[in-house]
C-alpha atoms as a PDB file:
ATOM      1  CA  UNK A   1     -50.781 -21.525 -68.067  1.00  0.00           C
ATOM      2  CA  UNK A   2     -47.916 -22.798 -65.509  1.00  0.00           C
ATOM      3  CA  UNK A   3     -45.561 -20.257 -64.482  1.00  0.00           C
ATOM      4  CA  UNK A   4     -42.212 -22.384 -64.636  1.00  0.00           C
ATOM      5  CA  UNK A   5     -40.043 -19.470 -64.965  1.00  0.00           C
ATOM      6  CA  UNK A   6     -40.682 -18.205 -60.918  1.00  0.00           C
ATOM      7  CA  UNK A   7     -40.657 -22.406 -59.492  1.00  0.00           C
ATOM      8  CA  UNK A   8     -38.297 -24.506 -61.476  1.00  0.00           C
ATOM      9  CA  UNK A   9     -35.279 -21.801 -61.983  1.00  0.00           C
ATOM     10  CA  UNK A  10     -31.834 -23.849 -61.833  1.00  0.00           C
ATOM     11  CA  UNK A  11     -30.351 -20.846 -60.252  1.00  0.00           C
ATOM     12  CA  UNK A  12     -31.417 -21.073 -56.394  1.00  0.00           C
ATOM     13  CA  UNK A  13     -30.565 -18.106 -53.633  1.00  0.00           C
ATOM     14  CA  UNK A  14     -30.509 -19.911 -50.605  1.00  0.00           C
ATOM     15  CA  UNK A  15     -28.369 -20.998 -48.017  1.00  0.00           C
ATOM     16  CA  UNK A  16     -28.787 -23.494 -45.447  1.00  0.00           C
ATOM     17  CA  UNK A  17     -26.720 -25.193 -43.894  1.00  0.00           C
ATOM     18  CA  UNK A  18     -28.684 -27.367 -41.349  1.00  0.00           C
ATOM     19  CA  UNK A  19     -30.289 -28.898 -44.910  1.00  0.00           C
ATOM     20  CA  UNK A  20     -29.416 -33.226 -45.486  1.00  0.00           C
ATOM     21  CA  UNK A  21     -29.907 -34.314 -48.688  1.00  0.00           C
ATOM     22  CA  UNK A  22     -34.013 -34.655 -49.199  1.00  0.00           C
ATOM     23  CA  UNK A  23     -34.912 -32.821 -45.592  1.00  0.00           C
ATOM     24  CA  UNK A  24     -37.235 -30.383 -45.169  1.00  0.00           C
ATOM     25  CA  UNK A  25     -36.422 -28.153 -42.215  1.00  0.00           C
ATOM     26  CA  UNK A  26     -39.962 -27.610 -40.874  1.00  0.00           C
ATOM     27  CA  UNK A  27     -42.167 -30.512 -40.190  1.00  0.00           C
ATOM     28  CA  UNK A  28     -46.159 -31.363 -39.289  1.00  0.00           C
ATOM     29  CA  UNK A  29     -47.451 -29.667 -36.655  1.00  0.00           C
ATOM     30  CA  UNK A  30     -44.653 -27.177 -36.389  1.00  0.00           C
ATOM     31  CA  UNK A  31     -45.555 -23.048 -36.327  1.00  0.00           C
ATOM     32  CA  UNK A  32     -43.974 -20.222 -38.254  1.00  0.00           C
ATOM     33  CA  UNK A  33     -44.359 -16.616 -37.336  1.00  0.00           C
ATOM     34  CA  UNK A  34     -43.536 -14.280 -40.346  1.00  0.00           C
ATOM     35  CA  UNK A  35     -41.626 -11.104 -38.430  1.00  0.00           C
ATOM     36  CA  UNK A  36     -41.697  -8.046 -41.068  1.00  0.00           C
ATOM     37  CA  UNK A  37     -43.385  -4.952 -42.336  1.00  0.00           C
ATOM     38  CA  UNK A  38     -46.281  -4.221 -44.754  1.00  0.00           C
ATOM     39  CA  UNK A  39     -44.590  -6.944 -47.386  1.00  0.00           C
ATOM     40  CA  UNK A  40     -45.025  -9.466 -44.530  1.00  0.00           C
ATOM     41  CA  UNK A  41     -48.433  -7.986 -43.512  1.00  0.00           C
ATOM     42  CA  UNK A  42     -50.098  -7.953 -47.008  1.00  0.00           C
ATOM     43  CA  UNK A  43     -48.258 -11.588 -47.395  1.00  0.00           C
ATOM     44  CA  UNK A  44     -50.485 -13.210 -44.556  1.00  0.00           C
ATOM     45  CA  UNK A  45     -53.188 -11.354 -45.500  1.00  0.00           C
ATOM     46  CA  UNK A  46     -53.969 -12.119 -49.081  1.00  0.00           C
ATOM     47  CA  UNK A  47     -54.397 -15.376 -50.192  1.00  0.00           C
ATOM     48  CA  UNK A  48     -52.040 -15.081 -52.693  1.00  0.00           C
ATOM     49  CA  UNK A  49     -49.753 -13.184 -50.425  1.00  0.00           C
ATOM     50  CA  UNK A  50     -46.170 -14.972 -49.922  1.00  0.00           C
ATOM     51  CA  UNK A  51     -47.229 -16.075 -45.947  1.00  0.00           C
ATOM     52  CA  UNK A  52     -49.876 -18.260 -47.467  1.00  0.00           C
ATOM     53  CA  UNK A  53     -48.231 -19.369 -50.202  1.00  0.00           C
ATOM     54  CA  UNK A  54     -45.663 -21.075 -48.380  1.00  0.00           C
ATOM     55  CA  UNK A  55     -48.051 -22.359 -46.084  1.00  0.00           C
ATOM     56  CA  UNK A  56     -50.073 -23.813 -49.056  1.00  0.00           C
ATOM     57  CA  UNK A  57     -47.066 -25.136 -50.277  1.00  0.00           C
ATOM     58  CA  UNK A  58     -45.540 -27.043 -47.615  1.00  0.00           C
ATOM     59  CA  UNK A  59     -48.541 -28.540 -47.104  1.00  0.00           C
ATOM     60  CA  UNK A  60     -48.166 -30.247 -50.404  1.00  0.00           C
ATOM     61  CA  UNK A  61     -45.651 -32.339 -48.596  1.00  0.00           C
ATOM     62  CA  UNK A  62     -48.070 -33.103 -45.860  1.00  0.00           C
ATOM     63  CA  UNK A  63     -46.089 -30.759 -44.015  1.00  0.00           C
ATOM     64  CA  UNK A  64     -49.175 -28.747 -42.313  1.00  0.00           C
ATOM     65  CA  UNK A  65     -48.190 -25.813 -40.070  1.00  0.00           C
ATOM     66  CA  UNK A  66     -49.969 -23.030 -37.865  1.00  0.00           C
ATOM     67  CA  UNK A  67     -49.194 -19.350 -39.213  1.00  0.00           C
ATOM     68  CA  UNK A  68     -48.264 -16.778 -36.762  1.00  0.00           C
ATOM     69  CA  UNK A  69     -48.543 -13.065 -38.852  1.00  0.00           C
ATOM     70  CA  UNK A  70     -46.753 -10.884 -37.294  1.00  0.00           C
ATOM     71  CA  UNK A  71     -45.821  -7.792 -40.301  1.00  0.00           C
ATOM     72  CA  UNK A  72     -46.990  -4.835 -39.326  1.00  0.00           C
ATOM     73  CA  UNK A  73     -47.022  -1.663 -42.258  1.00  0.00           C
ATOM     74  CA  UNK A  74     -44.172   0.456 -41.954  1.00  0.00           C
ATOM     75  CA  UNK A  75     -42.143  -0.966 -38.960  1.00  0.00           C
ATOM     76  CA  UNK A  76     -38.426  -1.439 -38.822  1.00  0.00           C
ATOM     77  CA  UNK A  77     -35.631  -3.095 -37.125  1.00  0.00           C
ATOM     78  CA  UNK A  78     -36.303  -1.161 -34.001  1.00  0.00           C
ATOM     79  CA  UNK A  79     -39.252  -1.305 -33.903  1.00  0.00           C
ATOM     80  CA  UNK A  80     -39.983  -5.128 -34.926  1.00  0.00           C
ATOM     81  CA  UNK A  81     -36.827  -5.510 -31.810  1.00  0.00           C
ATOM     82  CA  UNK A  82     -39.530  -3.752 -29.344  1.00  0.00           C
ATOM     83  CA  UNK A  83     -42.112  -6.183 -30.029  1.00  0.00           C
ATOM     84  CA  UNK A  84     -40.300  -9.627 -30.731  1.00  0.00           C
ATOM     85  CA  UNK A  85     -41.587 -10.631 -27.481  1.00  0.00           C
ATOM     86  CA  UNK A  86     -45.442 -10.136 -27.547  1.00  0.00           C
ATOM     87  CA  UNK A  87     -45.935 -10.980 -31.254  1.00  0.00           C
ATOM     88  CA  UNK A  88     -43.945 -13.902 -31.426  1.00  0.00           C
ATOM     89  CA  UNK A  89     -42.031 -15.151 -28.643  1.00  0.00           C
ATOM     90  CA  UNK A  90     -45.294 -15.011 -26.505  1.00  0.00           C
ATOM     91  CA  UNK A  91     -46.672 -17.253 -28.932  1.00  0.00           C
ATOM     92  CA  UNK A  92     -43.656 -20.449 -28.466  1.00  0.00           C
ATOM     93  CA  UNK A  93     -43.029 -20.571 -32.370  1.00  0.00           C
ATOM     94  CA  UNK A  94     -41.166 -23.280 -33.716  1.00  0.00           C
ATOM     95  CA  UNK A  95     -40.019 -20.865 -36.543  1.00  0.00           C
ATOM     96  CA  UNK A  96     -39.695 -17.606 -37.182  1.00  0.00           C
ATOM     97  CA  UNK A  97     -39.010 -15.644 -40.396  1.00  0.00           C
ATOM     98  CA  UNK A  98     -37.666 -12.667 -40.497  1.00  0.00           C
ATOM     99  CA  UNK A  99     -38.090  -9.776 -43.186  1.00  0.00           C
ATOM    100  CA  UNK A 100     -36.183  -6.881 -42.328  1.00  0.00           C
ATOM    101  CA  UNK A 101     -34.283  -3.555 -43.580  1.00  0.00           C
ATOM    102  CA  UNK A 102     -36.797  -2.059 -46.666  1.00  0.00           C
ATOM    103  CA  UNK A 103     -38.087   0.534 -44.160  1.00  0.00           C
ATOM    104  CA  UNK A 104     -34.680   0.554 -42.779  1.00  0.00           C
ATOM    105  CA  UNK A 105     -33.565   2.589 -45.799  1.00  0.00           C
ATOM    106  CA  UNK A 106     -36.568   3.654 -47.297  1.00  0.00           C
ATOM    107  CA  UNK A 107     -37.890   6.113 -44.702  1.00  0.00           C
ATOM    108  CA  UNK A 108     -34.537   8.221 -45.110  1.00  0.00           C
ATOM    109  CA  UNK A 109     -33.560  10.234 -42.420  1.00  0.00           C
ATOM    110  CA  UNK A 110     -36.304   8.592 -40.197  1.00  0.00           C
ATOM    111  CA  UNK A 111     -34.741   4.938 -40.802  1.00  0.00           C
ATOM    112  CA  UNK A 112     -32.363   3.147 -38.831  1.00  0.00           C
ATOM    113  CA  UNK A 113     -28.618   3.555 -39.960  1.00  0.00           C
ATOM    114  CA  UNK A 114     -26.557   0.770 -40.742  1.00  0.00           C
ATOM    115  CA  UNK A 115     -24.210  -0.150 -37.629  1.00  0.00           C
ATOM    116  CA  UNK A 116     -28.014   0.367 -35.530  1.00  0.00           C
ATOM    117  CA  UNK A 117     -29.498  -1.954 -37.604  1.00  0.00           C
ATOM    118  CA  UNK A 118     -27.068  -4.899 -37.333  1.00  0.00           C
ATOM    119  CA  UNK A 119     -26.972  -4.443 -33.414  1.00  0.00           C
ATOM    120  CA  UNK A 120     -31.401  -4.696 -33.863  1.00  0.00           C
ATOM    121  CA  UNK A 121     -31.079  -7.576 -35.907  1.00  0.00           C
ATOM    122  CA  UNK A 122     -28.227  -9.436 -33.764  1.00  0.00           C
ATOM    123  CA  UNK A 123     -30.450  -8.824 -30.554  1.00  0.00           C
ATOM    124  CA  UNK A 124     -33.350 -10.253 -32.112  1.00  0.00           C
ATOM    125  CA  UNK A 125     -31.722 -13.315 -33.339  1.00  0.00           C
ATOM    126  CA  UNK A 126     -30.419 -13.770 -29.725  1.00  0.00           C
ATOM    127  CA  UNK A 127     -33.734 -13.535 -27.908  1.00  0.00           C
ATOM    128  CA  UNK A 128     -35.302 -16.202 -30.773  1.00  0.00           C
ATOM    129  CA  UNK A 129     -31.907 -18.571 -29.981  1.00  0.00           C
ATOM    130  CA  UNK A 130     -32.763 -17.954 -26.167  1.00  0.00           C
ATOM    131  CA  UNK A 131     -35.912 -18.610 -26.477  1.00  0.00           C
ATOM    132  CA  UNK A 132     -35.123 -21.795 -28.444  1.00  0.00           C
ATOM    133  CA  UNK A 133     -37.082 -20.569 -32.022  1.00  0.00           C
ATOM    134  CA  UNK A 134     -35.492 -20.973 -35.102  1.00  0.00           C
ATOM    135  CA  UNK A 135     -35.407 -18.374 -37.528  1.00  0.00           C
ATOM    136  CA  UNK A 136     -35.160 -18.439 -41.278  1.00  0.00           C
ATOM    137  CA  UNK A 137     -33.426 -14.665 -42.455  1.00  0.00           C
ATOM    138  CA  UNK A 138     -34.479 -13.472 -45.567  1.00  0.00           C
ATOM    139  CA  UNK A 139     -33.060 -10.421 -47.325  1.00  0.00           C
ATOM    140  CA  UNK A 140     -34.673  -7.136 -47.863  1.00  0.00           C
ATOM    141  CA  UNK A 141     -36.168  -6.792 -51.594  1.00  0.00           C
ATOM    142  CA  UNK A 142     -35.689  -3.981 -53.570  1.00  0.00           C
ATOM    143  CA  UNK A 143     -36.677  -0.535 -53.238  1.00  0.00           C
ATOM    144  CA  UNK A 144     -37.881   0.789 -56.517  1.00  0.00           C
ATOM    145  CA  UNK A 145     -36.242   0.246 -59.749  1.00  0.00           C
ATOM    146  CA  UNK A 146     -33.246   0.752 -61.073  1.00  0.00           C
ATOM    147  CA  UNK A 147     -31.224  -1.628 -58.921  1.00  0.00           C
ATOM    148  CA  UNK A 148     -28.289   1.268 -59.349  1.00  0.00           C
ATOM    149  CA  UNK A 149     -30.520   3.866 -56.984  1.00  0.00           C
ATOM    150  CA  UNK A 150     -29.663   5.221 -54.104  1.00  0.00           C
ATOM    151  CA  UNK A 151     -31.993   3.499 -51.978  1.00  0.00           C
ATOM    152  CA  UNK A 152     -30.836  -0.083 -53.507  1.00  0.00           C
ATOM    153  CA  UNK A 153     -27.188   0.928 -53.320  1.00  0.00           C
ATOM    154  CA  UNK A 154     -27.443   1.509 -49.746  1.00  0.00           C
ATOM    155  CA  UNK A 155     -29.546  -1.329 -49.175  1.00  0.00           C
ATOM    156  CA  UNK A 156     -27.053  -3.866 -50.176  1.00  0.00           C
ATOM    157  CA  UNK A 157     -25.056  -3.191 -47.059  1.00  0.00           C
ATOM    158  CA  UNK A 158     -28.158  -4.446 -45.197  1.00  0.00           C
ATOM    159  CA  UNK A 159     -28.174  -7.422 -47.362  1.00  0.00           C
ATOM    160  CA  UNK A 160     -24.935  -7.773 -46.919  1.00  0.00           C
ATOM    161  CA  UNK A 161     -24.875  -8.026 -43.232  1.00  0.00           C
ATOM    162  CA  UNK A 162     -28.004 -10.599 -42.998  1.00  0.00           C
ATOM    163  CA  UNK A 163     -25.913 -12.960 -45.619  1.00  0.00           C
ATOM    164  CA  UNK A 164     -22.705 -12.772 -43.415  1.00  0.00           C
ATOM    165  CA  UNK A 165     -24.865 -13.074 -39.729  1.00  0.00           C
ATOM    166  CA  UNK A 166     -27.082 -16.064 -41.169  1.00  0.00           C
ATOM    167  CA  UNK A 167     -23.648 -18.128 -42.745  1.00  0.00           C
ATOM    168  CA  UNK A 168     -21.957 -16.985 -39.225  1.00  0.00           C
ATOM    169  CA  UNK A 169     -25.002 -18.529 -36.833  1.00  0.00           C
ATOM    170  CA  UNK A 170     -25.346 -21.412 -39.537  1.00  0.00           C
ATOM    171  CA  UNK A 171     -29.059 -20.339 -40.132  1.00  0.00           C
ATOM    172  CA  UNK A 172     -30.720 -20.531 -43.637  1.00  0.00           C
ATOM    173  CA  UNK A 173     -31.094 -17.890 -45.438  1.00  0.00           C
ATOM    174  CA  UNK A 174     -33.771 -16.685 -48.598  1.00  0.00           C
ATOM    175  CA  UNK A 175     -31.577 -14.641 -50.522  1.00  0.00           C
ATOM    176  CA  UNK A 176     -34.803 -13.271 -51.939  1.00  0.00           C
ATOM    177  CA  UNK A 177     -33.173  -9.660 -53.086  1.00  0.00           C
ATOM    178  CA  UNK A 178     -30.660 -11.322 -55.483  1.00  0.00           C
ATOM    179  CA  UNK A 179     -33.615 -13.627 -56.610  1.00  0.00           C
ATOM    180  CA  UNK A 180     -35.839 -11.055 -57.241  1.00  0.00           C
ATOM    181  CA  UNK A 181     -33.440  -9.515 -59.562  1.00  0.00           C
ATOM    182  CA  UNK A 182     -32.900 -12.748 -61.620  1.00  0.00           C
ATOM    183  CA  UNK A 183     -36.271 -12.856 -62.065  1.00  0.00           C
ATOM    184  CA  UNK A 184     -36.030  -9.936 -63.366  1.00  0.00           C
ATOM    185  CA  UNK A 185     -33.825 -10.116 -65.579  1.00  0.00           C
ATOM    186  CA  UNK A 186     -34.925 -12.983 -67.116  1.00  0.00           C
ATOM    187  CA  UNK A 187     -38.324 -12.705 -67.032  1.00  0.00           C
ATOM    188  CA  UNK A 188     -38.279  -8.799 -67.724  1.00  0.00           C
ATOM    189  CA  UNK A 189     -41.584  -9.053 -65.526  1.00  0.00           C
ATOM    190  CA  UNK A 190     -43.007  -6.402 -63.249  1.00  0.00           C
ATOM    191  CA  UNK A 191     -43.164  -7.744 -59.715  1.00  0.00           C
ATOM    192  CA  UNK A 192     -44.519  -5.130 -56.981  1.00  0.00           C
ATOM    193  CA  UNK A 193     -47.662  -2.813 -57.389  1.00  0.00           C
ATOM    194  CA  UNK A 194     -45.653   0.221 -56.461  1.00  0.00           C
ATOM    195  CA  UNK A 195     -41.800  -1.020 -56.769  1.00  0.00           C
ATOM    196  CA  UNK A 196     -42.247  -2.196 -53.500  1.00  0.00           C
ATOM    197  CA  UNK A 197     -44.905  -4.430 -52.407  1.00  0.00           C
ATOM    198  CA  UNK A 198     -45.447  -7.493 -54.319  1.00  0.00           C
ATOM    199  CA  UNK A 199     -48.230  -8.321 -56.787  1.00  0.00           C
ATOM    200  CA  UNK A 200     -49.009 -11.762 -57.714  1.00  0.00           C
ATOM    201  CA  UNK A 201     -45.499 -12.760 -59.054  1.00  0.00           C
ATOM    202  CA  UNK A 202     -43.286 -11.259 -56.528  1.00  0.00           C
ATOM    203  CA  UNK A 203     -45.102 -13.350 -53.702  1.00  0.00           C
ATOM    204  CA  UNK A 204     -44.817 -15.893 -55.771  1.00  0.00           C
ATOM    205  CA  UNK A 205     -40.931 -15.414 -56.367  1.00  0.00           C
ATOM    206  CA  UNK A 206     -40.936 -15.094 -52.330  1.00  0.00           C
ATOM    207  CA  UNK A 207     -42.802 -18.090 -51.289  1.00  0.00           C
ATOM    208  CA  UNK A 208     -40.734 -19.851 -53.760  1.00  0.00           C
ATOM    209  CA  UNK A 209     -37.248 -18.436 -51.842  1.00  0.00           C
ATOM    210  CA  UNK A 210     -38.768 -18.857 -49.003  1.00  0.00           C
ATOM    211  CA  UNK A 211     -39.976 -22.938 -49.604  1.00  0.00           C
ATOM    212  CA  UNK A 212     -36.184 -23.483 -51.253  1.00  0.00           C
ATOM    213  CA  UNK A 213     -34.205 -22.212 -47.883  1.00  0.00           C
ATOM    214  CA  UNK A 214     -36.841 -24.635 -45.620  1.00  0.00           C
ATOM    215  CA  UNK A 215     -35.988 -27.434 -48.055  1.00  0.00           C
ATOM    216  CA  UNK A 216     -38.053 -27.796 -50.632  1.00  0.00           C
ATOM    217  CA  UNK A 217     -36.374 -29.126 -54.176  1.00  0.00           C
ATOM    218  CA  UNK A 218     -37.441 -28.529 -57.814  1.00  0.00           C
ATOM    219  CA  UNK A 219     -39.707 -31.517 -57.687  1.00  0.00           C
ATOM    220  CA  UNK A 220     -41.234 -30.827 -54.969  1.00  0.00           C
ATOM    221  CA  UNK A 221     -41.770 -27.088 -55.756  1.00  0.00           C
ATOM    222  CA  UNK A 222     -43.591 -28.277 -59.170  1.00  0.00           C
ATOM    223  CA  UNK A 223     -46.496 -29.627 -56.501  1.00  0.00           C
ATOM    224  CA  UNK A 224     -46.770 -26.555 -55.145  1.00  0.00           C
ATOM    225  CA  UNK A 225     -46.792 -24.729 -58.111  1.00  0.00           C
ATOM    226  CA  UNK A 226     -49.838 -27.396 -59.744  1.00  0.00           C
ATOM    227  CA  UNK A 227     -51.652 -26.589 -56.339  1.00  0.00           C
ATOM    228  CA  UNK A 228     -51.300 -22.926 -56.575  1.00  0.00           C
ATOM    229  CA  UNK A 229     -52.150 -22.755 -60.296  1.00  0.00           C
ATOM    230  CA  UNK A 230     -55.487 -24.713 -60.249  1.00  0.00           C
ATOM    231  CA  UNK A 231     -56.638 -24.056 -56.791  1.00  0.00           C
ATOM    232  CA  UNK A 232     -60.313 -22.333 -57.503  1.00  0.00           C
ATOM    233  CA  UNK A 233     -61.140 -18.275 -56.116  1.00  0.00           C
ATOM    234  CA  UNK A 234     -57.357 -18.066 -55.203  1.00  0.00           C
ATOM    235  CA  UNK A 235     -58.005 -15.083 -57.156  1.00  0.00           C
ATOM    236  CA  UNK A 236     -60.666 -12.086 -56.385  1.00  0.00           C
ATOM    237  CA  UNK A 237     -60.708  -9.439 -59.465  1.00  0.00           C
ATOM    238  CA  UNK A 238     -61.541  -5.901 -58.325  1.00  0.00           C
ATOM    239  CA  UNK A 239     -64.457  -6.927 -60.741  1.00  0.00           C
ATOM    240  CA  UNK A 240     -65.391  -9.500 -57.747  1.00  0.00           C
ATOM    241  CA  UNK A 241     -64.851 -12.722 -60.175  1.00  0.00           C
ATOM    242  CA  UNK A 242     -62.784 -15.393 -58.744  1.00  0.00           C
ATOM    243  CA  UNK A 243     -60.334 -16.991 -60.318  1.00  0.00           C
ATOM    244  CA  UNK A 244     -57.312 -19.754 -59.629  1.00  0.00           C
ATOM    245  CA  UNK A 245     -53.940 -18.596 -61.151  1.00  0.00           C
ATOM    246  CA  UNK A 246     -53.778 -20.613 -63.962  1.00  0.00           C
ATOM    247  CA  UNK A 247     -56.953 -18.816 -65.297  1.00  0.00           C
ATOM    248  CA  UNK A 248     -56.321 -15.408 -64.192  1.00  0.00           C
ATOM    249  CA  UNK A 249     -52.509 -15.522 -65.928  1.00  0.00           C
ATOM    250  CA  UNK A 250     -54.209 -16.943 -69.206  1.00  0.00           C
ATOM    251  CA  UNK A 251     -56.679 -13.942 -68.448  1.00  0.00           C
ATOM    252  CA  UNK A 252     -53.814 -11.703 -68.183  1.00  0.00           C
ATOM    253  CA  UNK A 253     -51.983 -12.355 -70.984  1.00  0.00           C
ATOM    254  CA  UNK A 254     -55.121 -11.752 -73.153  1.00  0.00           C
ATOM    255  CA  UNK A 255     -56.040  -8.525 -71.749  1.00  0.00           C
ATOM    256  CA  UNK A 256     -51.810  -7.456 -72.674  1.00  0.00           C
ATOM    257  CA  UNK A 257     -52.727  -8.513 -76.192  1.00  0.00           C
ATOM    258  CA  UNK A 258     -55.747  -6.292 -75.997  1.00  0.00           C
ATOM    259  CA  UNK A 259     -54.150  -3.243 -74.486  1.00  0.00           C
ATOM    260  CA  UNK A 260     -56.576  -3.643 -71.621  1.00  0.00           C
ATOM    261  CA  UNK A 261     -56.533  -3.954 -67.658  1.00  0.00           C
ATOM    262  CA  UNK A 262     -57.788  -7.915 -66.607  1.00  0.00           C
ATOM    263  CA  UNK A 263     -60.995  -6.205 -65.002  1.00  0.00           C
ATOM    264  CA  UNK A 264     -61.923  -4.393 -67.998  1.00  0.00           C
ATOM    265  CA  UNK A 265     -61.830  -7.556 -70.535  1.00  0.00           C
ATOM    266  CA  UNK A 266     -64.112  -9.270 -67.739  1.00  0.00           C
ATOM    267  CA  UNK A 267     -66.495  -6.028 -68.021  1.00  0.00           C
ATOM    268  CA  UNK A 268     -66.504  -6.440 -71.500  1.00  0.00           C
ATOM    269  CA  UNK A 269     -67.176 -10.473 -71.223  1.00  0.00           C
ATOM    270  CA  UNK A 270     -70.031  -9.942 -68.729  1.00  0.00           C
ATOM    271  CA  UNK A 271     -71.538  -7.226 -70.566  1.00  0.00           C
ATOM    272  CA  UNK A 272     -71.838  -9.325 -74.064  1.00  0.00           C
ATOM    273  CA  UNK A 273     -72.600 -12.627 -71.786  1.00  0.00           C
ATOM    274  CA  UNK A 274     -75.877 -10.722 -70.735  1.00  0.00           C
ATOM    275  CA  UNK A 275     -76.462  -9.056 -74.260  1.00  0.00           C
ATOM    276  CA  UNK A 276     -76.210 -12.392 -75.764  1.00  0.00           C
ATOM    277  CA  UNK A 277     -78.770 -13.999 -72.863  1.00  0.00           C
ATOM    278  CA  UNK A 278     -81.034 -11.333 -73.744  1.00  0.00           C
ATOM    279  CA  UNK A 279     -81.035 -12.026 -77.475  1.00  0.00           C
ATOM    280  CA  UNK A 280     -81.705 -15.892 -76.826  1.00  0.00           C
ATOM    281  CA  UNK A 281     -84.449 -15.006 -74.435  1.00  0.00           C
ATOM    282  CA  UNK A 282     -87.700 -15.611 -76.830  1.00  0.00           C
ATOM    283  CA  UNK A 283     -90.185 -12.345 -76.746  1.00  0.00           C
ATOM    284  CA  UNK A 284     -93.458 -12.937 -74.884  1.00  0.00           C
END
């Protein structure tokens, strides 16, 4: 099963400007630190997480590239401000992505108000120009469902901002919020475990925002998305069965049709696999 709905889209939600016709922004040898919260964290930590994705997919291009993680669960602007310089500038990236503002709004009264936030963000993208990185801004996704809450409502200010700094300071941008909403829309798919952190297709959606804004067109997205959909124990079931994400979406689809979770139809296989051994095993 391909999945040509989240890497071929016509509709792309990216802006850079630095892009030439056919150039991908980051080249061989290069490194990319991925500045964020527990999105970011869980994204460098999974294999299918977005950070590896995009690593997996530039390198498709022959574009290999060191990864820097730097998410940490729960931070925000202020706090991803007070330790720019240890977890990434320390490190002389060549790139730097940053994923900022769900925590922002989400925590409430403990987040960081608007006009704070846009003086955290500006100082951090003045330390990375200082320090000579390049950064790739990429907007905060969504914060639960329906896109008319609260929480999303105020979070398109946020957005706002980190459109308007990024076409200001000419940097490119992953417009992943308004993405992630397409997506939805057209796909009418679920795409975070909890309505916010991503499951399989909403790292998928952000690797592919993220691999548009470095440079990456429709063709050469396709390679990524063969590599990611027949690469072997991409995949770990809570069943411990491995799978690439080719099989585990034809997997998935099955177990819908069944009314059944992926790890119980692969219960259900085992268990008649090993009845059906026994029944071929002759009596002594």
């Amino acid at each position: 099963m391909r999945i040509p709905s989240l890497l071929l889209a016509s509709t792309l939600f990216v802006f850079s400007p630095l892009l030439n016709a056919g150039e991908i922004l980051v080249k061989k040898g290069e490194t990319i630190a991925f500045m964020g919260d527990s999105i970011t964290a869980q994204g460098a930590a999974n294999p299918t997480g977005y950070v590896r994705l995009v690593a997996s997919g530039l390198a498709t291009q022959g574009i290999d590239v060191t990864v820097i993680p730097a998410g940490i669960s729960g931070n925000k602007s202020d706090q991803m401000l007070a330790r720019l310089d240890k977890d990434v500038l320390s490190k002389k990236p060549t790139w730097m992505t940053l994923s900022c503002g769900v925590n922002d709004v989400w925590h409430g009264e403990k987040g960081i108000p608007l006009e704070a936030y846009k003086k955290n963000i500006t100082e951090i993208l003045d330390r990375c120009h200082q320090a000579g990185v390049k950064v790739l801004v990429l907007t905060a996704t969504q914060i639960k469902l329906p896109l008319t809450s609260p929480e999303n409502v105020k979070l398109a200010g946020y957005n706002a901002f980190l459109r308007e700094i990024a076409k200001t300071r000419n940097l490119p941008l992953a417009d992943l919020n308004a993405a992630m909403a397409a997506d939805q829309a057209a796909n009418k798919r679920v795409l975070t475990v909890d309505g916010v952190h991503m499951n399989l297709y909403g790292n998928l959606m952000m690797a592919k925002g993220v691999l548009t804004a470095f440079g990456l067109d429709d063709r050469q997205l396709a390679a990524a998305s063969t590599k990611w959909n027949e690469q072997p124990d991409l995949i770990q079931t809570t069943a411990k069965i491995k799978l690439s994400i080719k099989e585990f979406t034809a997997l998935e689809a099955y177990a819908a049709r069944q009314n059944k979770s992926v790890d119980t139809v692969i219960n259900e296989l085992a268990a008649n696999a090993v009845d059906a051994a026994i029944k071929a095993t002759p009596a002594k």
